[in-house]
C-alpha atoms as a PDB file:
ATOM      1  CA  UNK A   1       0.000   0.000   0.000  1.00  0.00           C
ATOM      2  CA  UNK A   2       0.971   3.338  -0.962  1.00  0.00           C
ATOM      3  CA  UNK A   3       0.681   5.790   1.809  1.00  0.00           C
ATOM      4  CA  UNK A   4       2.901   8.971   0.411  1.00  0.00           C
ATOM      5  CA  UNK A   5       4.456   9.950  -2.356  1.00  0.00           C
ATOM      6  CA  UNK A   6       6.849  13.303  -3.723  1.00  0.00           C
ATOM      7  CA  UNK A   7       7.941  14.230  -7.783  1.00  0.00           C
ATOM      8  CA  UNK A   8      11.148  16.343  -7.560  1.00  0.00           C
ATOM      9  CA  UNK A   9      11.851  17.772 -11.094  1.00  0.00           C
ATOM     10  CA  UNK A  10      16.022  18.586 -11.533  1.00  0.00           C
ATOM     11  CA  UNK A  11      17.298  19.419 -15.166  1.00  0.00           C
ATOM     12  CA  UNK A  12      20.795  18.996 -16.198  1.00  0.00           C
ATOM     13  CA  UNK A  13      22.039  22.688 -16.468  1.00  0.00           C
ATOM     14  CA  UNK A  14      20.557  23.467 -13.471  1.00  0.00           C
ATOM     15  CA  UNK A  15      21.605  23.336  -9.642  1.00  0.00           C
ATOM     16  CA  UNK A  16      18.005  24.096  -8.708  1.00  0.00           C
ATOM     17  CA  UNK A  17      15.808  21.050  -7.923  1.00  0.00           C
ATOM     18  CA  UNK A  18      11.770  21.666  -7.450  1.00  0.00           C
ATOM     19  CA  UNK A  19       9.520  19.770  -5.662  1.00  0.00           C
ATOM     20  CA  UNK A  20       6.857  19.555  -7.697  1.00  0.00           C
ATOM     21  CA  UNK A  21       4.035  17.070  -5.378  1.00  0.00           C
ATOM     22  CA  UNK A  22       4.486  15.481  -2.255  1.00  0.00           C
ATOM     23  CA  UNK A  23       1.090  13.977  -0.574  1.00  0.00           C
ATOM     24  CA  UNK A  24       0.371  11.770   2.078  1.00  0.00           C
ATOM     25  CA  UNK A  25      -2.669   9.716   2.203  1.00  0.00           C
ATOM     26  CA  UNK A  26      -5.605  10.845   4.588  1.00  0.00           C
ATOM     27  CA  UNK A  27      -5.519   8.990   7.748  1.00  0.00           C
ATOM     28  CA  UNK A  28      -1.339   8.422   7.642  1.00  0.00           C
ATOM     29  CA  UNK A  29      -0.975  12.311   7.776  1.00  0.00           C
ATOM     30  CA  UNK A  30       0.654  13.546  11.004  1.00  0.00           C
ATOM     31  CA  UNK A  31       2.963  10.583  11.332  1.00  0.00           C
ATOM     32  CA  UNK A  32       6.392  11.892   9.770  1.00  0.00           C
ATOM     33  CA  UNK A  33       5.764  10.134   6.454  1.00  0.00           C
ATOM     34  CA  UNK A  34       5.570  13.730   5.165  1.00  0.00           C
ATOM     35  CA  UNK A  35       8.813  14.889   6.797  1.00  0.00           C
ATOM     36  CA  UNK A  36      10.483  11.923   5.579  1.00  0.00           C
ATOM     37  CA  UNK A  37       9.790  11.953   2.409  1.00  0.00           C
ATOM     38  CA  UNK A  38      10.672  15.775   1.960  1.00  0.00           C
ATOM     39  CA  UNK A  39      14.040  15.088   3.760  1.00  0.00           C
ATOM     40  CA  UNK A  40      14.580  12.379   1.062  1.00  0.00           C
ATOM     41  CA  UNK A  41      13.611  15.000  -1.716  1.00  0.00           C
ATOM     42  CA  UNK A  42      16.382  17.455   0.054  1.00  0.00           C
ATOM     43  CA  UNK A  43      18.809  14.270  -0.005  1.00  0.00           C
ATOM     44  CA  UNK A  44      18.047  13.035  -3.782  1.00  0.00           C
ATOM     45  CA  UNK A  45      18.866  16.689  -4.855  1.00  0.00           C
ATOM     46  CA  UNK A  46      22.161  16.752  -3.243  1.00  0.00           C
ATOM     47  CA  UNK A  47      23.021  13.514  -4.248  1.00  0.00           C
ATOM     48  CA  UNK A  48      22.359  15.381  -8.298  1.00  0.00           C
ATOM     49  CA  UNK A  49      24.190  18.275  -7.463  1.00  0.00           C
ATOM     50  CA  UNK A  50      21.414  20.702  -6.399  1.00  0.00           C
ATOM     51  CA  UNK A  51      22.197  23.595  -4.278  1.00  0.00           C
ATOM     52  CA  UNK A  52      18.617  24.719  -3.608  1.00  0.00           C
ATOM     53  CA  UNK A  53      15.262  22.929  -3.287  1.00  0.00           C
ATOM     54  CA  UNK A  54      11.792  25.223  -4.419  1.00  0.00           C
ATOM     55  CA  UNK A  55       8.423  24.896  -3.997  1.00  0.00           C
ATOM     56  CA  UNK A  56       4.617  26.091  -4.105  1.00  0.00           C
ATOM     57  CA  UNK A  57       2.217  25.311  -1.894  1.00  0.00           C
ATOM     58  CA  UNK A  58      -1.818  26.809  -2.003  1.00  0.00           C
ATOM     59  CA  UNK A  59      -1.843  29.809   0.523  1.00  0.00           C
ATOM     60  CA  UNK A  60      -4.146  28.421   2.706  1.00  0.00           C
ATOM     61  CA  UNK A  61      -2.471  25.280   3.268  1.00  0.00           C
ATOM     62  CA  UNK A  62      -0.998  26.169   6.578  1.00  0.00           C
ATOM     63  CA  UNK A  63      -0.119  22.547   8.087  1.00  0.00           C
ATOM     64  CA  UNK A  64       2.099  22.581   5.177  1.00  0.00           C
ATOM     65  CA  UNK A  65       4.258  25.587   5.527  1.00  0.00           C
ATOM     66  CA  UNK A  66       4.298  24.430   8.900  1.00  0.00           C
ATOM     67  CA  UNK A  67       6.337  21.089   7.443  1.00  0.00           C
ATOM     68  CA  UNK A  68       7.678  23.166   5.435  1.00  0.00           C
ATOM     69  CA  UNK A  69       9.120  25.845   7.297  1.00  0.00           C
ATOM     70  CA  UNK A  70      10.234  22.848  10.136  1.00  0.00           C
ATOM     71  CA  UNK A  71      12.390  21.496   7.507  1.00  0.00           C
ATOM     72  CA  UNK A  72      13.682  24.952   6.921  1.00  0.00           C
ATOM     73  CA  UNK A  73      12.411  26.003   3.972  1.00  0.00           C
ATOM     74  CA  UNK A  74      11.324  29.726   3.973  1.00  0.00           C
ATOM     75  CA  UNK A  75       8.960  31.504   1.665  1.00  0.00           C
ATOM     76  CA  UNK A  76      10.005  33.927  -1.018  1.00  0.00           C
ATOM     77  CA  UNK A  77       8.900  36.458  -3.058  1.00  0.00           C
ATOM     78  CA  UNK A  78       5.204  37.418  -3.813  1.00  0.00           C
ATOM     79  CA  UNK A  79       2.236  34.905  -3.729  1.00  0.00           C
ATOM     80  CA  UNK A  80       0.767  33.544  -7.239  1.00  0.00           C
ATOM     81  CA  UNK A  81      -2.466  34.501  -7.856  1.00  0.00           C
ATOM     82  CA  UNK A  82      -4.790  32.348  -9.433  1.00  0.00           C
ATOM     83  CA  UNK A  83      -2.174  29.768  -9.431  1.00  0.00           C
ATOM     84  CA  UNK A  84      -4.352  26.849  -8.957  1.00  0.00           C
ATOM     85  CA  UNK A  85      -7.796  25.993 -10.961  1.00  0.00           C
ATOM     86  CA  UNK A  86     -10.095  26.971  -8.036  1.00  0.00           C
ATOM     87  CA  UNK A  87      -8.281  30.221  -8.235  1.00  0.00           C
ATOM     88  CA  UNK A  88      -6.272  29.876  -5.303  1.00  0.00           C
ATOM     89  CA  UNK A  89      -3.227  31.550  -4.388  1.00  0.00           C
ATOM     90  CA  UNK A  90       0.398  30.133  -3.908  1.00  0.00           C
ATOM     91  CA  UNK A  91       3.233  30.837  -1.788  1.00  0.00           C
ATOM     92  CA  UNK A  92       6.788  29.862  -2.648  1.00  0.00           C
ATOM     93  CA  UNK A  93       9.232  28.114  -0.632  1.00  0.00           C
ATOM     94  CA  UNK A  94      12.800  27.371  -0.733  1.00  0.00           C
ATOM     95  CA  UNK A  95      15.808  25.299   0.929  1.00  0.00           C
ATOM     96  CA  UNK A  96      19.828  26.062   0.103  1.00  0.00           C
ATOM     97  CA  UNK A  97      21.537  22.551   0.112  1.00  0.00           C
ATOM     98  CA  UNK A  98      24.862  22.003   1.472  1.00  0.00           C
ATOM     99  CA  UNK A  99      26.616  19.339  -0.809  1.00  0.00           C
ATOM    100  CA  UNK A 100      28.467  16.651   1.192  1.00  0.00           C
ATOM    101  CA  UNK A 101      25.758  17.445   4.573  1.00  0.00           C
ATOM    102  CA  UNK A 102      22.994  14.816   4.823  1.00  0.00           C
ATOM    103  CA  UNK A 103      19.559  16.479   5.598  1.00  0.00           C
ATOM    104  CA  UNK A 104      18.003  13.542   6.404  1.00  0.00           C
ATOM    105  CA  UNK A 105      16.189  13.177   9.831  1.00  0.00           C
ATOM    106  CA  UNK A 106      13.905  10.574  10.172  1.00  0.00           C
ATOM    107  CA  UNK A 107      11.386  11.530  12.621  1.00  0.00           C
ATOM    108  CA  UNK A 108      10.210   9.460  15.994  1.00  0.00           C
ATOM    109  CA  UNK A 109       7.078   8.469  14.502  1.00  0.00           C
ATOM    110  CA  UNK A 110       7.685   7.348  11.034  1.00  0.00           C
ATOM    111  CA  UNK A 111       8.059   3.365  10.274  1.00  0.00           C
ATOM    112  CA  UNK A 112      10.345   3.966   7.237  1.00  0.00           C
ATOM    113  CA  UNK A 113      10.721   0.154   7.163  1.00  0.00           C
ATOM    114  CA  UNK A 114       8.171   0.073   4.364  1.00  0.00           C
ATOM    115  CA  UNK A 115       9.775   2.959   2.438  1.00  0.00           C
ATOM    116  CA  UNK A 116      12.197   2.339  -0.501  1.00  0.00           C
ATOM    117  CA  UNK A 117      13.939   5.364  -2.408  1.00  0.00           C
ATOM    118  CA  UNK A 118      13.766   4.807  -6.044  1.00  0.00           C
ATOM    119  CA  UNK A 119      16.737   6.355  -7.885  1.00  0.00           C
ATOM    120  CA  UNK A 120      16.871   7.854 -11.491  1.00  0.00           C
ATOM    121  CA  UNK A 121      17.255   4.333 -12.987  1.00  0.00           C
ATOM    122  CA  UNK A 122      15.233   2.295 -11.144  1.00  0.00           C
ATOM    123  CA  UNK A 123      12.097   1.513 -12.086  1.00  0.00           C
ATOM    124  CA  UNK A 124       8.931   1.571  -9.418  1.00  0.00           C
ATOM    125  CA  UNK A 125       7.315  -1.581  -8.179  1.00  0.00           C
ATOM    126  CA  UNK A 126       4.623  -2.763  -9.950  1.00  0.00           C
END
């Protein structure tokens, strides 16, 4: 069973990585599934050379920019309007990597014993 999931987007020319989704499934949110898997985001970026880590997230998602912030991400420049198709706003966020410093903390409550990182050549279960 698949209880969260994140899509970072890195291009070759660029030392920026994005995170482009990260979810959690309802009922398995609020257990560190979410923290881990945006600590393995900031360590899969590293590991391809990425300096910095960016993100948007709807305005009024607050218990995300909570994670977010946690993690140390911090918002940046204006919000998007009309940046989703309800209309809602975004906020960005971003993260400066240090190359060679692992970011990842796995939290108290997470059972990572049922994750698996997928690098760029593998090929997901299934």
């Amino acid at each position: 069973m698949v209880v969260g999931s994140a899509v970072i987007l890195m291009r070759k020319r660029s030392q920026i990585a994005r995170l482009y989704s990260i979810a959690v499934k309802s009922g398995c949110q609020r257990s560190g599934i979410g923290h881990l898997l945006t600590n393995e985001v900031s360590r899969a970026a590293t590991a391809h050379g990425c300096t910095e880590v960016r993100l948007e997230s709807r305005i009024d998602n607050v218990r995300a920019h909570a994670l977010f912030r946690a993690l140390g991400y911090t918002p940046f420049g204006a919000p998007i309007p009309d940046y989703y198709a309800d209309g809602a706003s975004a906020i960005r966020f971003r993260k400066q990597l240090r190359p060679g410093i692992s970011s990842r903390v796995v939290p108290e409550k997470a059972d990572n014993s049922k994750i698996r990182s997928l690098d760029s050549n593998q090929a997901p279960p299934g």
